[in-house]
C-alpha atoms as a PDB file:
ATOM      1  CA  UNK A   1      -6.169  23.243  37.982  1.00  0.00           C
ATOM      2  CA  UNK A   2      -5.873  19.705  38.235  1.00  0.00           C
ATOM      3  CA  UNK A   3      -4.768  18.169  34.350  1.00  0.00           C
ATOM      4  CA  UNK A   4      -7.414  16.208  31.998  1.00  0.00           C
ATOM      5  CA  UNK A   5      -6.833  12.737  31.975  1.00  0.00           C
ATOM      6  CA  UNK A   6      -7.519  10.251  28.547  1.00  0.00           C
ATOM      7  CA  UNK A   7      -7.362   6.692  28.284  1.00  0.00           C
ATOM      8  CA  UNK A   8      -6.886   5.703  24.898  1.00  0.00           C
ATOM      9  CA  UNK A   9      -7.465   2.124  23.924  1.00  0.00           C
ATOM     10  CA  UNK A  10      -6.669   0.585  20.890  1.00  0.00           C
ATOM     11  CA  UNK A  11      -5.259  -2.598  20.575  1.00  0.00           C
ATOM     12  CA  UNK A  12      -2.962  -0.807  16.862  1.00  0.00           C
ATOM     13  CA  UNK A  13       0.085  -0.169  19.361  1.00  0.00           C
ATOM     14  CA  UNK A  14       1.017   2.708  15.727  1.00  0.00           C
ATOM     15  CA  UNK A  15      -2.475   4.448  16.156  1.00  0.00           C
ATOM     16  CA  UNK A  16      -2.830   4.516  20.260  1.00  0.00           C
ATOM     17  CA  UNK A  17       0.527   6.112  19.839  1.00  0.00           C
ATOM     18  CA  UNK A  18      -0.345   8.706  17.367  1.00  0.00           C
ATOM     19  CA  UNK A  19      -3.786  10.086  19.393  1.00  0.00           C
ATOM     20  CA  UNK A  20      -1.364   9.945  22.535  1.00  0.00           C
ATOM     21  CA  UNK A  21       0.882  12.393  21.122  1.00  0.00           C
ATOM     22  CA  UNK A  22      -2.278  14.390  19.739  1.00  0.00           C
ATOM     23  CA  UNK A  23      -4.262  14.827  22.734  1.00  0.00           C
ATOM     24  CA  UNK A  24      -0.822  15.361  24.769  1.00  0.00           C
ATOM     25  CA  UNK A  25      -0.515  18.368  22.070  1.00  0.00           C
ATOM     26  CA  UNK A  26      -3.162  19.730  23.391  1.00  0.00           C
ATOM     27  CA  UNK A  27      -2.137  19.523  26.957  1.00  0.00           C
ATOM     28  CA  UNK A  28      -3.791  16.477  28.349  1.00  0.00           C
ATOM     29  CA  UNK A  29      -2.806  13.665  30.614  1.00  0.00           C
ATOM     30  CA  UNK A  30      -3.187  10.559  28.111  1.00  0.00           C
ATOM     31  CA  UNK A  31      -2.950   6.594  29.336  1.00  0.00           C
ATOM     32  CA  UNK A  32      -3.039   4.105  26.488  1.00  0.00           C
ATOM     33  CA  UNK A  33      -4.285   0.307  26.830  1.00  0.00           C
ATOM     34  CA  UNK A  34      -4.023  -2.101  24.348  1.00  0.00           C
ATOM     35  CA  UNK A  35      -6.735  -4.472  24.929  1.00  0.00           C
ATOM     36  CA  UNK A  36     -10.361  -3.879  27.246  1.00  0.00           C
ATOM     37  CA  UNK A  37      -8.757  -6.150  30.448  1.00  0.00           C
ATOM     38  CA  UNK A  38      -5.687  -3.386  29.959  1.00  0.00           C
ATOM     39  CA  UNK A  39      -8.445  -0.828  30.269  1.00  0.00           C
ATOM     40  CA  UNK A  40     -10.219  -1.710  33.409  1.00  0.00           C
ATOM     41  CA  UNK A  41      -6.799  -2.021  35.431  1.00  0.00           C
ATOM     42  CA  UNK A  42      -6.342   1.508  34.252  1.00  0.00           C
ATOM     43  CA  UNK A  43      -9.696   3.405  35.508  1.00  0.00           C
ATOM     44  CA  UNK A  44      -8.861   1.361  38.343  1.00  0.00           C
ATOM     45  CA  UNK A  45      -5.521   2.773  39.487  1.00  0.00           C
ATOM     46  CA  UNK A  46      -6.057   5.967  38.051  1.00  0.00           C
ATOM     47  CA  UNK A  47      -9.023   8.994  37.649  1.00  0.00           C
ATOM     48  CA  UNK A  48      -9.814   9.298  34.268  1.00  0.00           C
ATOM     49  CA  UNK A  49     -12.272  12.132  32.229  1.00  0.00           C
ATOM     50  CA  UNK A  50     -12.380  10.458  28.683  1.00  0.00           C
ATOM     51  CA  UNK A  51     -11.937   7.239  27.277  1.00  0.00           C
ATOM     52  CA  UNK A  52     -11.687   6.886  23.426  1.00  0.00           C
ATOM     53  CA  UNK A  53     -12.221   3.307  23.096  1.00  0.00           C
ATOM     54  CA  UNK A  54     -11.454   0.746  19.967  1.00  0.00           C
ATOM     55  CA  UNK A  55     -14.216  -1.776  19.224  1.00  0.00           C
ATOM     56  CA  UNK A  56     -12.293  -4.724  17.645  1.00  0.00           C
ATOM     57  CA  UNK A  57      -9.438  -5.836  20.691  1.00  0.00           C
ATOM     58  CA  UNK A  58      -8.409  -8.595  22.134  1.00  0.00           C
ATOM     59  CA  UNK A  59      -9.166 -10.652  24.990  1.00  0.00           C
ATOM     60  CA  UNK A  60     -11.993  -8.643  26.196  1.00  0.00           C
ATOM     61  CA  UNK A  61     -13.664  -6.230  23.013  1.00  0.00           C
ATOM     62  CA  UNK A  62     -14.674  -2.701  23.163  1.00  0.00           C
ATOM     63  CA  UNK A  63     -18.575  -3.166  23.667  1.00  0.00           C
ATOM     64  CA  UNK A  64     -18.057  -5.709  26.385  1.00  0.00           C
ATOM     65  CA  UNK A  65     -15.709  -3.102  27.719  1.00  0.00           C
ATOM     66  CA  UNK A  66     -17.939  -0.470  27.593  1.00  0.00           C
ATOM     67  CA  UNK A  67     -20.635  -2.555  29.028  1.00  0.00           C
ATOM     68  CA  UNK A  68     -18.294  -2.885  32.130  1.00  0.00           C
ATOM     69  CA  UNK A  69     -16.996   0.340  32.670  1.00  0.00           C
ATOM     70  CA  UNK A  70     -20.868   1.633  32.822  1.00  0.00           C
ATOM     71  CA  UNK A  71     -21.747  -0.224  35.838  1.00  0.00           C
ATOM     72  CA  UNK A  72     -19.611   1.793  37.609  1.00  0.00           C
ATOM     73  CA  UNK A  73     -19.009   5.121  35.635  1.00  0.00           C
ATOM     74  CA  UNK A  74     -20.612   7.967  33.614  1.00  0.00           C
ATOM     75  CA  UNK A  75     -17.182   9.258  32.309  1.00  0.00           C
ATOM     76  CA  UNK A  76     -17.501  10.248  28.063  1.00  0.00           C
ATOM     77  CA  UNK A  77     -16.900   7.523  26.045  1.00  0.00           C
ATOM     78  CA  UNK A  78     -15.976   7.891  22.286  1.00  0.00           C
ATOM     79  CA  UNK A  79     -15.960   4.971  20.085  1.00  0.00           C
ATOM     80  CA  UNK A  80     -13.285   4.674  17.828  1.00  0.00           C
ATOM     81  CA  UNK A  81     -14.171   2.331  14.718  1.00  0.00           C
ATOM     82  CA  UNK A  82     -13.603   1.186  11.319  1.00  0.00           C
ATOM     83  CA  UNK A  83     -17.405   0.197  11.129  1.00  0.00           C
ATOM     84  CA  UNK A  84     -19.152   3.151   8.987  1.00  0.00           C
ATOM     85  CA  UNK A  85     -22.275   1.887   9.148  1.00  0.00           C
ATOM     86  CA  UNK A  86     -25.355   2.909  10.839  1.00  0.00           C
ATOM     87  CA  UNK A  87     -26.676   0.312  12.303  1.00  0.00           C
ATOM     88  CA  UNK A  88     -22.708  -0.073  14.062  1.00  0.00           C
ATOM     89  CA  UNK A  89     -23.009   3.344  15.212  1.00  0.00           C
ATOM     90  CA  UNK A  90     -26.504   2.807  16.812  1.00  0.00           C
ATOM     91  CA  UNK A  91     -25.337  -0.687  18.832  1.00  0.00           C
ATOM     92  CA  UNK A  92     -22.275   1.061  19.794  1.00  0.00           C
ATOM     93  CA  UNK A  93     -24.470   4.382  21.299  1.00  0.00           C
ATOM     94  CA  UNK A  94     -26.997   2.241  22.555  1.00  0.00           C
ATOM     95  CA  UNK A  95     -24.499   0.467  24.991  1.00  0.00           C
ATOM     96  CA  UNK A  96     -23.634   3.467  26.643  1.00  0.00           C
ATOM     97  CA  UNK A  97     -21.183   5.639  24.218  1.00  0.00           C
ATOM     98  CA  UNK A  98     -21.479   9.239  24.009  1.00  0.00           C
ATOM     99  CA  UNK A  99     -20.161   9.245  20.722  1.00  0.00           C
ATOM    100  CA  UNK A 100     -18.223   7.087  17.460  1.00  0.00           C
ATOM    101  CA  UNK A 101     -15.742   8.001  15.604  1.00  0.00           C
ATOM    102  CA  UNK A 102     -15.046   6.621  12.043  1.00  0.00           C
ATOM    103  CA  UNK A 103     -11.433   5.357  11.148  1.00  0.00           C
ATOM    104  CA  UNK A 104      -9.546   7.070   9.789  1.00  0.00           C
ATOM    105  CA  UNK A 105     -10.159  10.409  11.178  1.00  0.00           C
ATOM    106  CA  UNK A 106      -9.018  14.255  10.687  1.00  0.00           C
ATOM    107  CA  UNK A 107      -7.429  14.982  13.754  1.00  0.00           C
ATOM    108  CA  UNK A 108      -9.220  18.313  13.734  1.00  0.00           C
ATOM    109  CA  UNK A 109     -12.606  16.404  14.283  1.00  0.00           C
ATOM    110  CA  UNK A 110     -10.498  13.907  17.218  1.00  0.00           C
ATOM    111  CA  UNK A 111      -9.760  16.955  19.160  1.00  0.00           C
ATOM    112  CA  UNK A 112     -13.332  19.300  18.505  1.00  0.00           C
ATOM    113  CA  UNK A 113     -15.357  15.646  19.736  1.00  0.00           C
ATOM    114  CA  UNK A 114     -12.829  15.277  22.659  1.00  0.00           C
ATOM    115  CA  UNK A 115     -13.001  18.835  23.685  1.00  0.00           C
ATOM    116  CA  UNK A 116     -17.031  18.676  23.297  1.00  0.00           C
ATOM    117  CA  UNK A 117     -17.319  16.331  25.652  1.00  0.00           C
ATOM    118  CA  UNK A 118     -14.560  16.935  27.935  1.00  0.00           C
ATOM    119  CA  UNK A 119     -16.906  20.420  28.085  1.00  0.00           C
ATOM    120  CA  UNK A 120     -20.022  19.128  28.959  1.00  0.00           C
ATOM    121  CA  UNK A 121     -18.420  16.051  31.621  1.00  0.00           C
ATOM    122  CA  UNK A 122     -16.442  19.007  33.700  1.00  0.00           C
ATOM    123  CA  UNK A 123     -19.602  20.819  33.396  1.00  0.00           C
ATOM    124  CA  UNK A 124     -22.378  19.123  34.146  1.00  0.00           C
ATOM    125  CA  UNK A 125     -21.123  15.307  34.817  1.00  0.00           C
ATOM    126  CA  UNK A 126     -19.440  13.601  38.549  1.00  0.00           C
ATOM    127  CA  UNK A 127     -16.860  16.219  37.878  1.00  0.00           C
ATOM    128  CA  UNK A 128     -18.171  19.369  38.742  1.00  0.00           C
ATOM    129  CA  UNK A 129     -20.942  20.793  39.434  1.00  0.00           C
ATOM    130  CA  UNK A 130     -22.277  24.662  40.053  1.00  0.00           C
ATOM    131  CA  UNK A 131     -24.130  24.918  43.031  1.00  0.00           C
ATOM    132  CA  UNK A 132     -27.956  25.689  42.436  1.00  0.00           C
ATOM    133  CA  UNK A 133     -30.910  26.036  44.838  1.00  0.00           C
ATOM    134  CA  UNK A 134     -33.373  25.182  42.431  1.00  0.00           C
ATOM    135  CA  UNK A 135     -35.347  22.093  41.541  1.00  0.00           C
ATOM    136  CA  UNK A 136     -37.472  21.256  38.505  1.00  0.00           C
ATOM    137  CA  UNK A 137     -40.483  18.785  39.492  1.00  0.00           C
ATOM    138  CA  UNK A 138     -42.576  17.510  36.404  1.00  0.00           C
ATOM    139  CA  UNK A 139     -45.095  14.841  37.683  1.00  0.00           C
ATOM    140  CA  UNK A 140     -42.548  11.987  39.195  1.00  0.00           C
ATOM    141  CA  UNK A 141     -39.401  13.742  37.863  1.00  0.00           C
ATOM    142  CA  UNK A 142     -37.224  16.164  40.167  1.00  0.00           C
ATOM    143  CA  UNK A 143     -34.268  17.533  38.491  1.00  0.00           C
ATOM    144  CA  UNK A 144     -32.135  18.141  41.570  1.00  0.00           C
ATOM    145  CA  UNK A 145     -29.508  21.044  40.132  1.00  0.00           C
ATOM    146  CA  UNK A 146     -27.455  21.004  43.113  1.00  0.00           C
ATOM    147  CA  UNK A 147     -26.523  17.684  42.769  1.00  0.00           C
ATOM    148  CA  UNK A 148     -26.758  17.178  39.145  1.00  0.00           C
ATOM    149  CA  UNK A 149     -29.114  14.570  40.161  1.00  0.00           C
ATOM    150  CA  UNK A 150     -32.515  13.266  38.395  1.00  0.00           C
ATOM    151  CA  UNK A 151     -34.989  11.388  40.646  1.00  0.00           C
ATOM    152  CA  UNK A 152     -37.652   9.597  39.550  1.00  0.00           C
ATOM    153  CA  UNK A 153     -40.470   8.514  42.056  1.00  0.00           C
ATOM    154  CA  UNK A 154     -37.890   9.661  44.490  1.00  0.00           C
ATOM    155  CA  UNK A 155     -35.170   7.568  43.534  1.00  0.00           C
ATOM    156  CA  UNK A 156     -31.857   8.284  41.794  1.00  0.00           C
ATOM    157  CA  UNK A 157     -31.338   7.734  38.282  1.00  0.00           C
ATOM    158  CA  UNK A 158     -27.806   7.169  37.039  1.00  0.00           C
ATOM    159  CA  UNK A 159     -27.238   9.232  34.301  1.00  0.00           C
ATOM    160  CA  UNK A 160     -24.386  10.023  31.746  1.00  0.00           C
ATOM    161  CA  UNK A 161     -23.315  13.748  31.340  1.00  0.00           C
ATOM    162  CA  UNK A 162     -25.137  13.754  27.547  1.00  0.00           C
ATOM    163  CA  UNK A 163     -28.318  12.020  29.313  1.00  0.00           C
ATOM    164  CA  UNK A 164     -28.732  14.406  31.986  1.00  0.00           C
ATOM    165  CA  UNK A 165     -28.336  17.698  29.801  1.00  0.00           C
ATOM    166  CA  UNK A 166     -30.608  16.465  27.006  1.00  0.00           C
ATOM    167  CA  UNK A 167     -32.711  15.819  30.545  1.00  0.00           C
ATOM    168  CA  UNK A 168     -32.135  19.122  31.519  1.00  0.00           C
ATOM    169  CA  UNK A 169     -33.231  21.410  28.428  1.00  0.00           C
ATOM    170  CA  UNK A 170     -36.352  19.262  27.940  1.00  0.00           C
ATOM    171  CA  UNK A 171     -37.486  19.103  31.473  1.00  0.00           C
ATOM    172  CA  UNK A 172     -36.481  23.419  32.158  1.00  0.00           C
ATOM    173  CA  UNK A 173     -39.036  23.689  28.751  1.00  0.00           C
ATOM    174  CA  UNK A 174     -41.753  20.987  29.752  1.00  0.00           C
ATOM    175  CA  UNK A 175     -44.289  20.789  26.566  1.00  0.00           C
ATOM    176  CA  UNK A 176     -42.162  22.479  24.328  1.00  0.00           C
ATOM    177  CA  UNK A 177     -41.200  20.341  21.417  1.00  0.00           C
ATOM    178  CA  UNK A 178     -37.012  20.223  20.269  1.00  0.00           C
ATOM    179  CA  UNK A 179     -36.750  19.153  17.186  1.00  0.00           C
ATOM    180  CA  UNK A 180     -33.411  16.433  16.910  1.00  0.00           C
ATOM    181  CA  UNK A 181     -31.512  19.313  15.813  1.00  0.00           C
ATOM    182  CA  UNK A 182     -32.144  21.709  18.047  1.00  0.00           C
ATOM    183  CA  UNK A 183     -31.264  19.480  20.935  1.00  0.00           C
ATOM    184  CA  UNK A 184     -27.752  18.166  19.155  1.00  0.00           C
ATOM    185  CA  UNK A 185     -26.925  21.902  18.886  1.00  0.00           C
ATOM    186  CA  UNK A 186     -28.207  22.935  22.686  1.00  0.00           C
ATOM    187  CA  UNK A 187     -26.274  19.685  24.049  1.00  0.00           C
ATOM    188  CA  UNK A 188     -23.605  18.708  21.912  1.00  0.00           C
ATOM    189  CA  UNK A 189     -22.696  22.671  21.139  1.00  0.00           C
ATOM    190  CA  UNK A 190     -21.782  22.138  17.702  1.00  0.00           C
ATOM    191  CA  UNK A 191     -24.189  21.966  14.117  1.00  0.00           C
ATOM    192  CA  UNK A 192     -25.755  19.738  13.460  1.00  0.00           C
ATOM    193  CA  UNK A 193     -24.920  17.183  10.220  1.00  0.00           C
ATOM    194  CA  UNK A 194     -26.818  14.125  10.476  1.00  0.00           C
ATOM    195  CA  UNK A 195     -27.354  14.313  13.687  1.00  0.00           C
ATOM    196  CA  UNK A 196     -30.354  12.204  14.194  1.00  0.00           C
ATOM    197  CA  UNK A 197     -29.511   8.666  15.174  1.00  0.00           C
ATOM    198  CA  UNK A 198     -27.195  10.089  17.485  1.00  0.00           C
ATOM    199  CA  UNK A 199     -29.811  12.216  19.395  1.00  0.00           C
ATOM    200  CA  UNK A 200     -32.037   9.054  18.766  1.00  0.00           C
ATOM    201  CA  UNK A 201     -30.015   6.385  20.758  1.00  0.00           C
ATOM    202  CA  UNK A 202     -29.125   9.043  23.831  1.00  0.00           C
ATOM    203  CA  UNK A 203     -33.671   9.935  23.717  1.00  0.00           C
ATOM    204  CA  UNK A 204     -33.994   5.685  24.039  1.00  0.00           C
ATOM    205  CA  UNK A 205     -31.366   5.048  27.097  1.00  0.00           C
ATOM    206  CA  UNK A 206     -33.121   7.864  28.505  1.00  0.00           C
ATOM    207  CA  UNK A 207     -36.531   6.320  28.504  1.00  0.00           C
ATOM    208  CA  UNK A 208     -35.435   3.004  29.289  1.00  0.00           C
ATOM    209  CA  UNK A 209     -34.251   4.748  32.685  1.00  0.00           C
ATOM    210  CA  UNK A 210     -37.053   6.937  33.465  1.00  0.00           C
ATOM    211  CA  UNK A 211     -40.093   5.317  32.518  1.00  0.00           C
ATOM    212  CA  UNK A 212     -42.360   1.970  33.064  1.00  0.00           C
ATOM    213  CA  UNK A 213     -42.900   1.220  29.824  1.00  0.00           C
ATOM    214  CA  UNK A 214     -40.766   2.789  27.376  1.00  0.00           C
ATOM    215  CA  UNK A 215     -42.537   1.569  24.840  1.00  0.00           C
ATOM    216  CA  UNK A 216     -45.673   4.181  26.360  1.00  0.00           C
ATOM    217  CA  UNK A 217     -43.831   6.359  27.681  1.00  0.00           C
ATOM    218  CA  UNK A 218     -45.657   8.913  30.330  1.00  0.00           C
ATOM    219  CA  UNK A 219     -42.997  11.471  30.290  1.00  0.00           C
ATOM    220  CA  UNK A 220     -40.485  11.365  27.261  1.00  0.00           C
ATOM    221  CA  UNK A 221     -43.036  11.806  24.363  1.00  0.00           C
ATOM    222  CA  UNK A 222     -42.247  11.507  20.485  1.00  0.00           C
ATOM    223  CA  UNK A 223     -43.933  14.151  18.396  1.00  0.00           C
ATOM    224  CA  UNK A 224     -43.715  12.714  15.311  1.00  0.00           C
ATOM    225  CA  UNK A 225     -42.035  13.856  11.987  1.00  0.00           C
ATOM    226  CA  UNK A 226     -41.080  17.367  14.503  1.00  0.00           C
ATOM    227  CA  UNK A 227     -39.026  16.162  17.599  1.00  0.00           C
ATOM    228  CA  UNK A 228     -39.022  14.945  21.536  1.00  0.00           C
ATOM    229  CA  UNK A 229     -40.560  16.659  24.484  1.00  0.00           C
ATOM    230  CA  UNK A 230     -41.188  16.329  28.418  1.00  0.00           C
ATOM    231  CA  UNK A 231     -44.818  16.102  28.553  1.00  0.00           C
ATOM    232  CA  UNK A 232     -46.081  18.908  30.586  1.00  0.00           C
ATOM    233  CA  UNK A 233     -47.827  17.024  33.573  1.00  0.00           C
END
């Protein structure tokens, strides 16, 4: 079984060092970069699963980073910050991350977040894939789960691991409403605390790739005050 790979980035040469010897703890491959430039040499030379990913670097910055490595990949990306606030963790999962991590951390919670993800990438993400006949159509939407593929109006959607199984469990119970929750525990596979910005940011990206108008939506409704559903067409 081919070993995990993590890039850690962090431009605190003391802290990179400490999650490298962590996560190699634990038995995975781990590259370290100390600035975003650093970074994108890296995915290119090598095949990464994970990136946990500093926001405040030099030369090129985490979120312009991030912003980079999405054009090209869906692999889990955890923010590592010393911003607390919500409105930080929002921007930061609105650019693309799967998840943020506040500085400093309990290395118990590194390794569960890294491990969550890791879980649902190998999963359900570019990295694997269990081969299934079946197809789920709802109006313009085919969930191809074969190919791990959504289509909409028969074209391809590029979708994160997170994006597609939130996609997944909404579109297999079309007209049934999750609450935020509901669908942090079913995707994330862990309780729920707080949860939902988080599931709040990943619902957005979604619509902004599947519908016209995200602001009316026509497939990803809000049922306010209870939760999100796949409108039963």
């Amino acid at each position: 079984m081919e070993t995990v790979s993590v890039l850690v980035v962090d431009d605190d040469k003391e802290i990179a060092g400490a999650i490298r010897k962590l996560l190699e703890l634990e038995g995975y491959r781990v590259f370290v970069a100390h600035d975003g430039l650093e970074a994108l040499d890296t995915l290119v030379q090598n095949r990464i699963q994970l990136i946990l990913l500093d926001i405040m670097m030099p030369k090129l910055n985490g979120l312009s980073t991030m912003m980079k490595i999405r054009e090209r990949e869906n692999i889990p990306i955890i923010i590592l910050s010393a911003k607390s606030e919500d409105s930080d963790k929002v921007l930061g999962l609105s650019m693309g991350a799967d998840d943020y991590i506040v500085k400093p951390f309990h290395s118990a919670e590194l390794i569960a977040r890294v491990k969550s993800q890791l879980r649902r990438y190998l999963r359900l993400g570019d990295a694997t894939s269990r081969v299934s006949d079946n197809a789920i159509t709802v109006g313009g939407l085919v969930l191809d789960r074969a190919a791990k593929q959504l289509l909409v109006d028969g074209e391809p959607i590029r979708l994160t691991a997170t994006e597609y199984k939130i996609v997944a469990l909404l579109m297999q119970h079309a007209g049934t409403v999750f609450s935020a929750e509901k669908i942090y525990e079913s995707v994330w596979e862990e309780p729920s605390y707080s949860s939902e910005n988080t599931v709040m940011v990943h619902i957005r990206r979604i619509r902004e790739k599947i519908e016209i108008n995200p602001k009316e939506p026509k497939y990803l409704k809000v049922v306010w005050g209870i939760g999100y559903k796949i409108e039963k067409l």
